[in-house]
N, C-alpha and C. Protein backbone atom coordinates (compact mmCIF):
# COMPACT_ATOMS: atom_id res chain seq x y z
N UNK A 1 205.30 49.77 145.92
CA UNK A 1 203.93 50.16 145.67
C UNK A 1 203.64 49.95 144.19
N UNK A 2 202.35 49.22 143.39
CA UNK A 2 202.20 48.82 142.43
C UNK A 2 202.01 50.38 141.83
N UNK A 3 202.62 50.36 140.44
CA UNK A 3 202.32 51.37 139.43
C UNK A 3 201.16 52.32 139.76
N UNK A 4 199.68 51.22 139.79
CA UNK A 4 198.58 51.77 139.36
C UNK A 4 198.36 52.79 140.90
N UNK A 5 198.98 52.34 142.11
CA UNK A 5 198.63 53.02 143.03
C UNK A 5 199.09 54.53 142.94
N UNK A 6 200.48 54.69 142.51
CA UNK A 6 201.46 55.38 142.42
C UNK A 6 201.18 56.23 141.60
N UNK A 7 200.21 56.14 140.66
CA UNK A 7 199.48 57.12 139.33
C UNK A 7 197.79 57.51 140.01
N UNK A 8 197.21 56.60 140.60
CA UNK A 8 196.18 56.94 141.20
C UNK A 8 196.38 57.91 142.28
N UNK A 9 197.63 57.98 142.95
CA UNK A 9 197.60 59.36 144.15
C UNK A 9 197.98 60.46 143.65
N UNK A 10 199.07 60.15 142.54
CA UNK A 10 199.57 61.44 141.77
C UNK A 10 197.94 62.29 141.08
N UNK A 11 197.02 61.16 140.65
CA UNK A 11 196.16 62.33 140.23
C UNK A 11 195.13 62.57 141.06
N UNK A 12 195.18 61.80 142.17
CA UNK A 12 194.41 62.60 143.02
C UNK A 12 195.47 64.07 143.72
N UNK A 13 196.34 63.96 144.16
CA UNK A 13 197.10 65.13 144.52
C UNK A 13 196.99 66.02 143.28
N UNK A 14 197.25 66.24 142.36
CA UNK A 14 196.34 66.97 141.25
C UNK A 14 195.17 67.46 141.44
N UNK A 15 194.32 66.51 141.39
CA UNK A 15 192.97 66.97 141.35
C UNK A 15 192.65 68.07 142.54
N UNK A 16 193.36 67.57 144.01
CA UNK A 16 193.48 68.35 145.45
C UNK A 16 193.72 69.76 145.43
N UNK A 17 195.11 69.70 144.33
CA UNK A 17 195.68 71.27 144.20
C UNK A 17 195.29 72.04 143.32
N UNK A 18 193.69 71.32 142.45
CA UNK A 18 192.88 72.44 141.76
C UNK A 18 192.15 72.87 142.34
N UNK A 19 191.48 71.90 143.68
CA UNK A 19 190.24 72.23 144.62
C UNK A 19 189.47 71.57 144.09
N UNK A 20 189.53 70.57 143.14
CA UNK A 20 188.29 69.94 142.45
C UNK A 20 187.48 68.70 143.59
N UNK A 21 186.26 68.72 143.50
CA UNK A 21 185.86 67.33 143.76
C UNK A 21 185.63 66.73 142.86
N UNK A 22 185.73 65.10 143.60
CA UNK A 22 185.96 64.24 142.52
C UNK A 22 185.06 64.06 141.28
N UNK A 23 183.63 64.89 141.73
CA UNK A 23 182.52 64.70 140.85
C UNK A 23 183.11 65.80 139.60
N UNK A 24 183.77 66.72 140.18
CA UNK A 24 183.85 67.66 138.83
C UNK A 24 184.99 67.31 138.36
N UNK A 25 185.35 66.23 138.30
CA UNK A 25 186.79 65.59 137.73
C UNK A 25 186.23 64.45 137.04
N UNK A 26 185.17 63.62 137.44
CA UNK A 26 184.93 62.93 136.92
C UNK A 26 183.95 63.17 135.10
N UNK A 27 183.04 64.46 135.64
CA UNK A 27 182.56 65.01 134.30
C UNK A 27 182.87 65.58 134.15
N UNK A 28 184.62 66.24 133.67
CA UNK A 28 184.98 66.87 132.96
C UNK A 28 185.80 65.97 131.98
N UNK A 29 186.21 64.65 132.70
CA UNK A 29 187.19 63.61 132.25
C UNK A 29 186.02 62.48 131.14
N UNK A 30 184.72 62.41 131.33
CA UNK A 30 183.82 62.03 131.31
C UNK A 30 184.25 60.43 131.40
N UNK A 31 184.27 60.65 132.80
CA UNK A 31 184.15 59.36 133.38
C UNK A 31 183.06 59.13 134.87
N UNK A 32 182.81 57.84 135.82
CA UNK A 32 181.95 58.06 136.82
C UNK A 32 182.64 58.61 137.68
N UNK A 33 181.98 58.69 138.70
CA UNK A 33 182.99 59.31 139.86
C UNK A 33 183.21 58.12 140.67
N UNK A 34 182.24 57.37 140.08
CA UNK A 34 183.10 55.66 140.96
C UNK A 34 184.71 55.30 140.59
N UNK A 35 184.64 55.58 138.99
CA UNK A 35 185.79 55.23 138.50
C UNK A 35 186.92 55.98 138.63
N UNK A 36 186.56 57.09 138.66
CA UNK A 36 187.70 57.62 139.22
C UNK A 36 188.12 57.52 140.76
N UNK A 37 187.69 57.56 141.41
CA UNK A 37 187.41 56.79 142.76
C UNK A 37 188.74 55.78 142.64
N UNK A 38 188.00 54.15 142.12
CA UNK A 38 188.79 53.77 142.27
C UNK A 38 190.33 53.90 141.24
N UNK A 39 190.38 54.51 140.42
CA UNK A 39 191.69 54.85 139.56
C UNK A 39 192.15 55.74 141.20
N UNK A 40 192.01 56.82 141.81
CA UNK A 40 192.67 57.54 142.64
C UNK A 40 193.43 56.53 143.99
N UNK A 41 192.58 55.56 144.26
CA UNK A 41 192.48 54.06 145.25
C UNK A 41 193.71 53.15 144.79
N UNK A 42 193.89 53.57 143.17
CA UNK A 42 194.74 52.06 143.12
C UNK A 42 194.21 50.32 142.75
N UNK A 43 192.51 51.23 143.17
CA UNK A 43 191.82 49.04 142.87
C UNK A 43 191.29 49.30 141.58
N UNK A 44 191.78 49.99 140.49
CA UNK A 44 191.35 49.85 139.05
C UNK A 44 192.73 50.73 138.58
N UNK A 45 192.76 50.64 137.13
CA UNK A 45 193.58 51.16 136.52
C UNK A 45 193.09 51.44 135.33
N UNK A 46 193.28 53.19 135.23
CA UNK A 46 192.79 53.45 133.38
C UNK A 46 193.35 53.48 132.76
N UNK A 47 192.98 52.91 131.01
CA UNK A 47 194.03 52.81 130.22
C UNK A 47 194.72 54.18 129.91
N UNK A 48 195.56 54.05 128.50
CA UNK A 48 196.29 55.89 128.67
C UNK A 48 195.39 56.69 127.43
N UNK A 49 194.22 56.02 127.31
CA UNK A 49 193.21 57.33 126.75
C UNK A 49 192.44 58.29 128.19
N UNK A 50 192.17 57.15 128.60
CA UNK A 50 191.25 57.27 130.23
C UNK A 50 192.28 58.40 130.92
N UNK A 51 193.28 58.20 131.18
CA UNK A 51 194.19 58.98 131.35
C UNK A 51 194.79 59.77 130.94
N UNK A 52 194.76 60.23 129.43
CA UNK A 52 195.13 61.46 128.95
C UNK A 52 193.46 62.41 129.41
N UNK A 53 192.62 61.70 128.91
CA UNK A 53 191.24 62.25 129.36
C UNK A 53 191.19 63.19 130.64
N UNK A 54 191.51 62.69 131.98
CA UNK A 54 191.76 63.26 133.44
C UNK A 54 192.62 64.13 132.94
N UNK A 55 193.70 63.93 132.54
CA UNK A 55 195.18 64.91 132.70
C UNK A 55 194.76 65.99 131.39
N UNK A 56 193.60 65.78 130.64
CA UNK A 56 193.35 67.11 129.78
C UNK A 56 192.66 67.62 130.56
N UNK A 57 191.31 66.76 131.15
CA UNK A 57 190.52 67.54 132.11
C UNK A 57 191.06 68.28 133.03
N UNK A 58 192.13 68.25 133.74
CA UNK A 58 193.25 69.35 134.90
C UNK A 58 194.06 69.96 134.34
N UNK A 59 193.80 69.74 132.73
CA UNK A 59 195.05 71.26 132.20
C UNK A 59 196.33 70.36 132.62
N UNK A 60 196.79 69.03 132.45
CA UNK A 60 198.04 68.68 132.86
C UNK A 60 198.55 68.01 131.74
N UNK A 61 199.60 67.71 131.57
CA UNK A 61 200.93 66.65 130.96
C UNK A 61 201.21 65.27 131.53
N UNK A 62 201.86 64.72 131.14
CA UNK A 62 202.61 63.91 131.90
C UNK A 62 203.99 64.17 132.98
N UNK A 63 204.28 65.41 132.31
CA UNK A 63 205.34 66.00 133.30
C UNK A 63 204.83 66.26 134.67
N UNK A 64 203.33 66.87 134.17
CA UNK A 64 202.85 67.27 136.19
C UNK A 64 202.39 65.77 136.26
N UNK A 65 202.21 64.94 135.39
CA UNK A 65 201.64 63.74 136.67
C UNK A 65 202.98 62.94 136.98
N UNK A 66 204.09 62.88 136.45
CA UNK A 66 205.23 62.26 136.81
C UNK A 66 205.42 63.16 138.01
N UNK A 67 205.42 64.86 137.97
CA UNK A 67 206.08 65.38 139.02
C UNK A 67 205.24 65.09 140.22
N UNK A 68 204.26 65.05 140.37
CA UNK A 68 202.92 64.90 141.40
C UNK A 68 203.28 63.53 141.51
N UNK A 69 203.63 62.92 141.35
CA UNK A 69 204.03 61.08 141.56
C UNK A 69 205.55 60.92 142.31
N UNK A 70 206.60 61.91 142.00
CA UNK A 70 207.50 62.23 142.59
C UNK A 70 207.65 62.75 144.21
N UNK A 71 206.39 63.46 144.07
CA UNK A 71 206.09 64.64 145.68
C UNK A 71 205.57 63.27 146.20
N UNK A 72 204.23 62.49 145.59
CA UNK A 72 203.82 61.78 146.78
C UNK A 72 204.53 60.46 147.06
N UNK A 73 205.61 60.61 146.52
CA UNK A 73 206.12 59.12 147.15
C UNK A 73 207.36 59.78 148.04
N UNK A 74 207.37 61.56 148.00
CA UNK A 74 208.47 61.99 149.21
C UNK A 74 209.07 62.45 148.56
N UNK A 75 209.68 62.68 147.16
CA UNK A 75 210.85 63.33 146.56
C UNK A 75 211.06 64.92 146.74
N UNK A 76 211.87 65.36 147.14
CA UNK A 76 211.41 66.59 147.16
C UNK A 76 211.75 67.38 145.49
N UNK A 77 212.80 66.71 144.63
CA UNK A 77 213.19 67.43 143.69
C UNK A 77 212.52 66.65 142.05
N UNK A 78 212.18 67.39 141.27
CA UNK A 78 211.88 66.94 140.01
C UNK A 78 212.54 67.28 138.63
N UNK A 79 212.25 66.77 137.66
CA UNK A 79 213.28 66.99 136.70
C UNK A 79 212.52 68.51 135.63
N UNK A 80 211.06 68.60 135.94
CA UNK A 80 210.18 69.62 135.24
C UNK A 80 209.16 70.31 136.41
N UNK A 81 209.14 71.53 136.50
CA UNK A 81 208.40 72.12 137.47
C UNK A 81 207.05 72.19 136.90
N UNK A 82 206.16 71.90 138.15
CA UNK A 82 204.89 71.33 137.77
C UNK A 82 204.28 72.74 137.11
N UNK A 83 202.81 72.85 136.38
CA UNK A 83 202.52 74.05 135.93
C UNK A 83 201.95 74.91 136.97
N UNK A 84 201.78 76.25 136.80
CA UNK A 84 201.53 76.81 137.57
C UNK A 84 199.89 76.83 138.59
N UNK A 85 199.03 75.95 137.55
CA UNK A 85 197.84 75.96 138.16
C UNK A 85 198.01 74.83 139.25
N UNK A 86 199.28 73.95 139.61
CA UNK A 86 199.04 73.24 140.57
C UNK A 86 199.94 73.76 141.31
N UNK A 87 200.33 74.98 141.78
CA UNK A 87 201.22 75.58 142.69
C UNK A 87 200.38 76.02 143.78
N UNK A 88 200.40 76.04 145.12
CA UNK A 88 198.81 77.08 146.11
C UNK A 88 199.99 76.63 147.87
N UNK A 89 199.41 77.54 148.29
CA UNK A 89 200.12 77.05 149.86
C UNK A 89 199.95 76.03 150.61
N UNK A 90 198.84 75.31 150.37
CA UNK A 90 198.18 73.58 150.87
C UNK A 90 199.79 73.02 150.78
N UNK A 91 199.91 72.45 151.88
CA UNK A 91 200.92 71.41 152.29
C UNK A 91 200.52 69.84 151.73
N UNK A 92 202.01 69.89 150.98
CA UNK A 92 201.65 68.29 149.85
C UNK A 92 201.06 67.65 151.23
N UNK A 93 200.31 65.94 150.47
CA UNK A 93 200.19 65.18 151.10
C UNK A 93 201.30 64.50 151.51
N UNK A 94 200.62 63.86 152.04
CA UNK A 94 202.05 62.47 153.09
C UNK A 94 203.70 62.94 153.52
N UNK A 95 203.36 64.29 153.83
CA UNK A 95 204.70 64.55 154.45
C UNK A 95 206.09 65.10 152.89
N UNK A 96 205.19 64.83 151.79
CA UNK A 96 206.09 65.25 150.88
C UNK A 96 206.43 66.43 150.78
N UNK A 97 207.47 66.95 150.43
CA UNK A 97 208.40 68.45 150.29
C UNK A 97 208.14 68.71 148.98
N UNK A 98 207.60 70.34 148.56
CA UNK A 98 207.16 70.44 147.61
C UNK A 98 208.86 70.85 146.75
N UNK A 99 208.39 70.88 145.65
CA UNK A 99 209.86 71.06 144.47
C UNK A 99 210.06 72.11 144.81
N UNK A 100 211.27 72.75 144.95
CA UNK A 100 212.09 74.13 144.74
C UNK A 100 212.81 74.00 143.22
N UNK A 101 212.73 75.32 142.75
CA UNK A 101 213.40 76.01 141.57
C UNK A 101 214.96 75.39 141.67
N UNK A 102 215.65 75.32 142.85
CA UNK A 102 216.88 75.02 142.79
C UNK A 102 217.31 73.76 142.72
N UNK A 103 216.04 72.83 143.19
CA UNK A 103 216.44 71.85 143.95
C UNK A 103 216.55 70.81 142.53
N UNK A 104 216.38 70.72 141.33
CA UNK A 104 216.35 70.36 140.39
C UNK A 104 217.07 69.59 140.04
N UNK A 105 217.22 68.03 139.49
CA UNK A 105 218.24 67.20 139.38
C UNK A 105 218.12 67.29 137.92
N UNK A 106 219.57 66.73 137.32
CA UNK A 106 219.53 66.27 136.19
C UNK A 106 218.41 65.73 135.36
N UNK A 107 218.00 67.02 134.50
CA UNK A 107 217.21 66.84 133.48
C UNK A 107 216.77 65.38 132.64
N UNK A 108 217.92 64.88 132.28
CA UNK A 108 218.12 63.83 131.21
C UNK A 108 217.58 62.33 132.39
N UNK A 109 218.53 62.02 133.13
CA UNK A 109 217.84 61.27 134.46
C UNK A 109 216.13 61.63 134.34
N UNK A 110 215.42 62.09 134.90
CA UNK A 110 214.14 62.22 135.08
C UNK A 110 213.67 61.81 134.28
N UNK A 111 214.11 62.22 132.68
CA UNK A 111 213.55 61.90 131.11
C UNK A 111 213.44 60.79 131.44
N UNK A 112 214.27 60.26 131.78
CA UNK A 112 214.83 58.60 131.54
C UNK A 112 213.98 57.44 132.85
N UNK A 113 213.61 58.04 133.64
CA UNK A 113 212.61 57.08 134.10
C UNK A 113 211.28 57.72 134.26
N UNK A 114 211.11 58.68 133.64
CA UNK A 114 209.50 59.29 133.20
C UNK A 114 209.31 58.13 131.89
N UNK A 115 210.11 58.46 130.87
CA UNK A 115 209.88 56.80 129.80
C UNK A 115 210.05 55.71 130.26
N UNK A 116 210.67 55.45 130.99
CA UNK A 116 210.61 54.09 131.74
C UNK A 116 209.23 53.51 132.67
N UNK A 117 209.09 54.53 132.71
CA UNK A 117 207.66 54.26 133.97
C UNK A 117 206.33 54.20 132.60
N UNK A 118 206.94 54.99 131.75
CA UNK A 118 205.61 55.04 131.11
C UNK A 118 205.62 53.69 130.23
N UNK A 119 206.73 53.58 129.29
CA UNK A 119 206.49 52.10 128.94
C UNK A 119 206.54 50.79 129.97
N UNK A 120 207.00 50.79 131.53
CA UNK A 120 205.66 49.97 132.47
C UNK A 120 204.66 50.29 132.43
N UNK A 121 204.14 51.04 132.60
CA UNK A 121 202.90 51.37 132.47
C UNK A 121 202.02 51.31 131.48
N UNK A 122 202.68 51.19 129.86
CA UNK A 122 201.67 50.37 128.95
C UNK A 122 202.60 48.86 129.24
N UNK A 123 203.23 48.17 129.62
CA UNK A 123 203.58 46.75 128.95
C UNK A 123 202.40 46.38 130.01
N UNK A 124 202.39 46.61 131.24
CA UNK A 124 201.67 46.21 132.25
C UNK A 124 200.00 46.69 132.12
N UNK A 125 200.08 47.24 131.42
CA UNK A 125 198.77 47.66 131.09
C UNK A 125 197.72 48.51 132.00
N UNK A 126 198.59 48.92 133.32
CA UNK A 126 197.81 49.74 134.30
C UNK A 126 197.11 49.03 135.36
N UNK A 127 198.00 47.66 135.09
CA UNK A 127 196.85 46.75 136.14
C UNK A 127 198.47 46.07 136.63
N UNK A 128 197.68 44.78 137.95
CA UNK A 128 198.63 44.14 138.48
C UNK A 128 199.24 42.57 137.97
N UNK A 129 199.29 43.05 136.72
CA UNK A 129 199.84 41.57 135.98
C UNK A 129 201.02 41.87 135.43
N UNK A 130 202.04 40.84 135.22
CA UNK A 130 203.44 41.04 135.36
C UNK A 130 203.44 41.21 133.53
N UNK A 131 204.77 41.67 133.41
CA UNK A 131 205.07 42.21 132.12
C UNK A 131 205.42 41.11 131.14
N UNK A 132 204.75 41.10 130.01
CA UNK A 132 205.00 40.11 129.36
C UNK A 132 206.33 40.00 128.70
C-alpha cells in the first residue's frame, strides 16, 4: 500500500476516535474539506506542514499518527501508546486490535522505522513518485 494511503487512514482513524467530522477537521487544520478528503483517500498527499497542521489540529504527534498507522494496517502492538484523547470503546477499523499496555515491542525498533517511514515520506514527497 503506497505511503500516502497508509498516512491518509491513519488520520482519518484519528480524526474517527475524536468524533470529528471531516468539516471540523478541515477548519481547524485550515484546510478544505475536499482536501482533506482526499489526503484521508490516499488520491492526494500533504506536505509535512499540511500535516503537522491536521496532527496539531487533533492534539496529536507523530507517535499517535505512526501508532494509528500501525492499528490500521492490523498491528496489534506499538512502540508508544497513543494519547489518551484517542482511547474510547469504538472498535478500530478494519479488523485491527487495539494496543495493550503489555503488548509493547521493543522501543528502539519502532524508533527505527517511525524515522524510516518518515524520511520516505519526505524523499518521496507524499506522493507516488519513486525516491530519488
Amino acid at each position: 500500500m503506497p505511503l500516502s494511503k497508509e498516512v491518509g487512514e491513519a488520520v482519518k482513524w484519528l480524526r474517527t476516535r475524536r468524533r470529528w467530522p471531516q468539516k471540523r477537521l478541515a477548519s481547524q487544520a485550515e484546510v478544505t474539506k475536499s482536501m482533506l478528503s482526499s489526503y484521508e483517500t490516499g488520491r492526494q498527499s500533504p506536505n509535512l506542514d499540511t500535516l503537522e497542521k491536521i496532527l496539531r489540529a487533533l492534539d496529536a504527534d507523530f507517535c499517535d499518527l505512526y501508532c494509528a498507522m500501525e492499528i490500521a494496517r492490523g498491528r496489534p502492538g506499538t512502540a508508544h501508546p497513543l494519547s489518551p484523547h484517542f482511547k474510547d470503546d469504538a472498535p478500530p477499523k478494519r479488523g485491527a486490535v487495539e494496543a495493550a499496555p503489555h503488548a509493547v515491542p521493543d522501543f528502539e525498533h519502532g524508533l527505527s522505522q517511525l524515522l524510516a517511514g518518515l524520511e520516505a515520506l519526505v524523499r518521496v514527497g507524499f506522493g507516488d513518485r519513486k525516491p530519488r
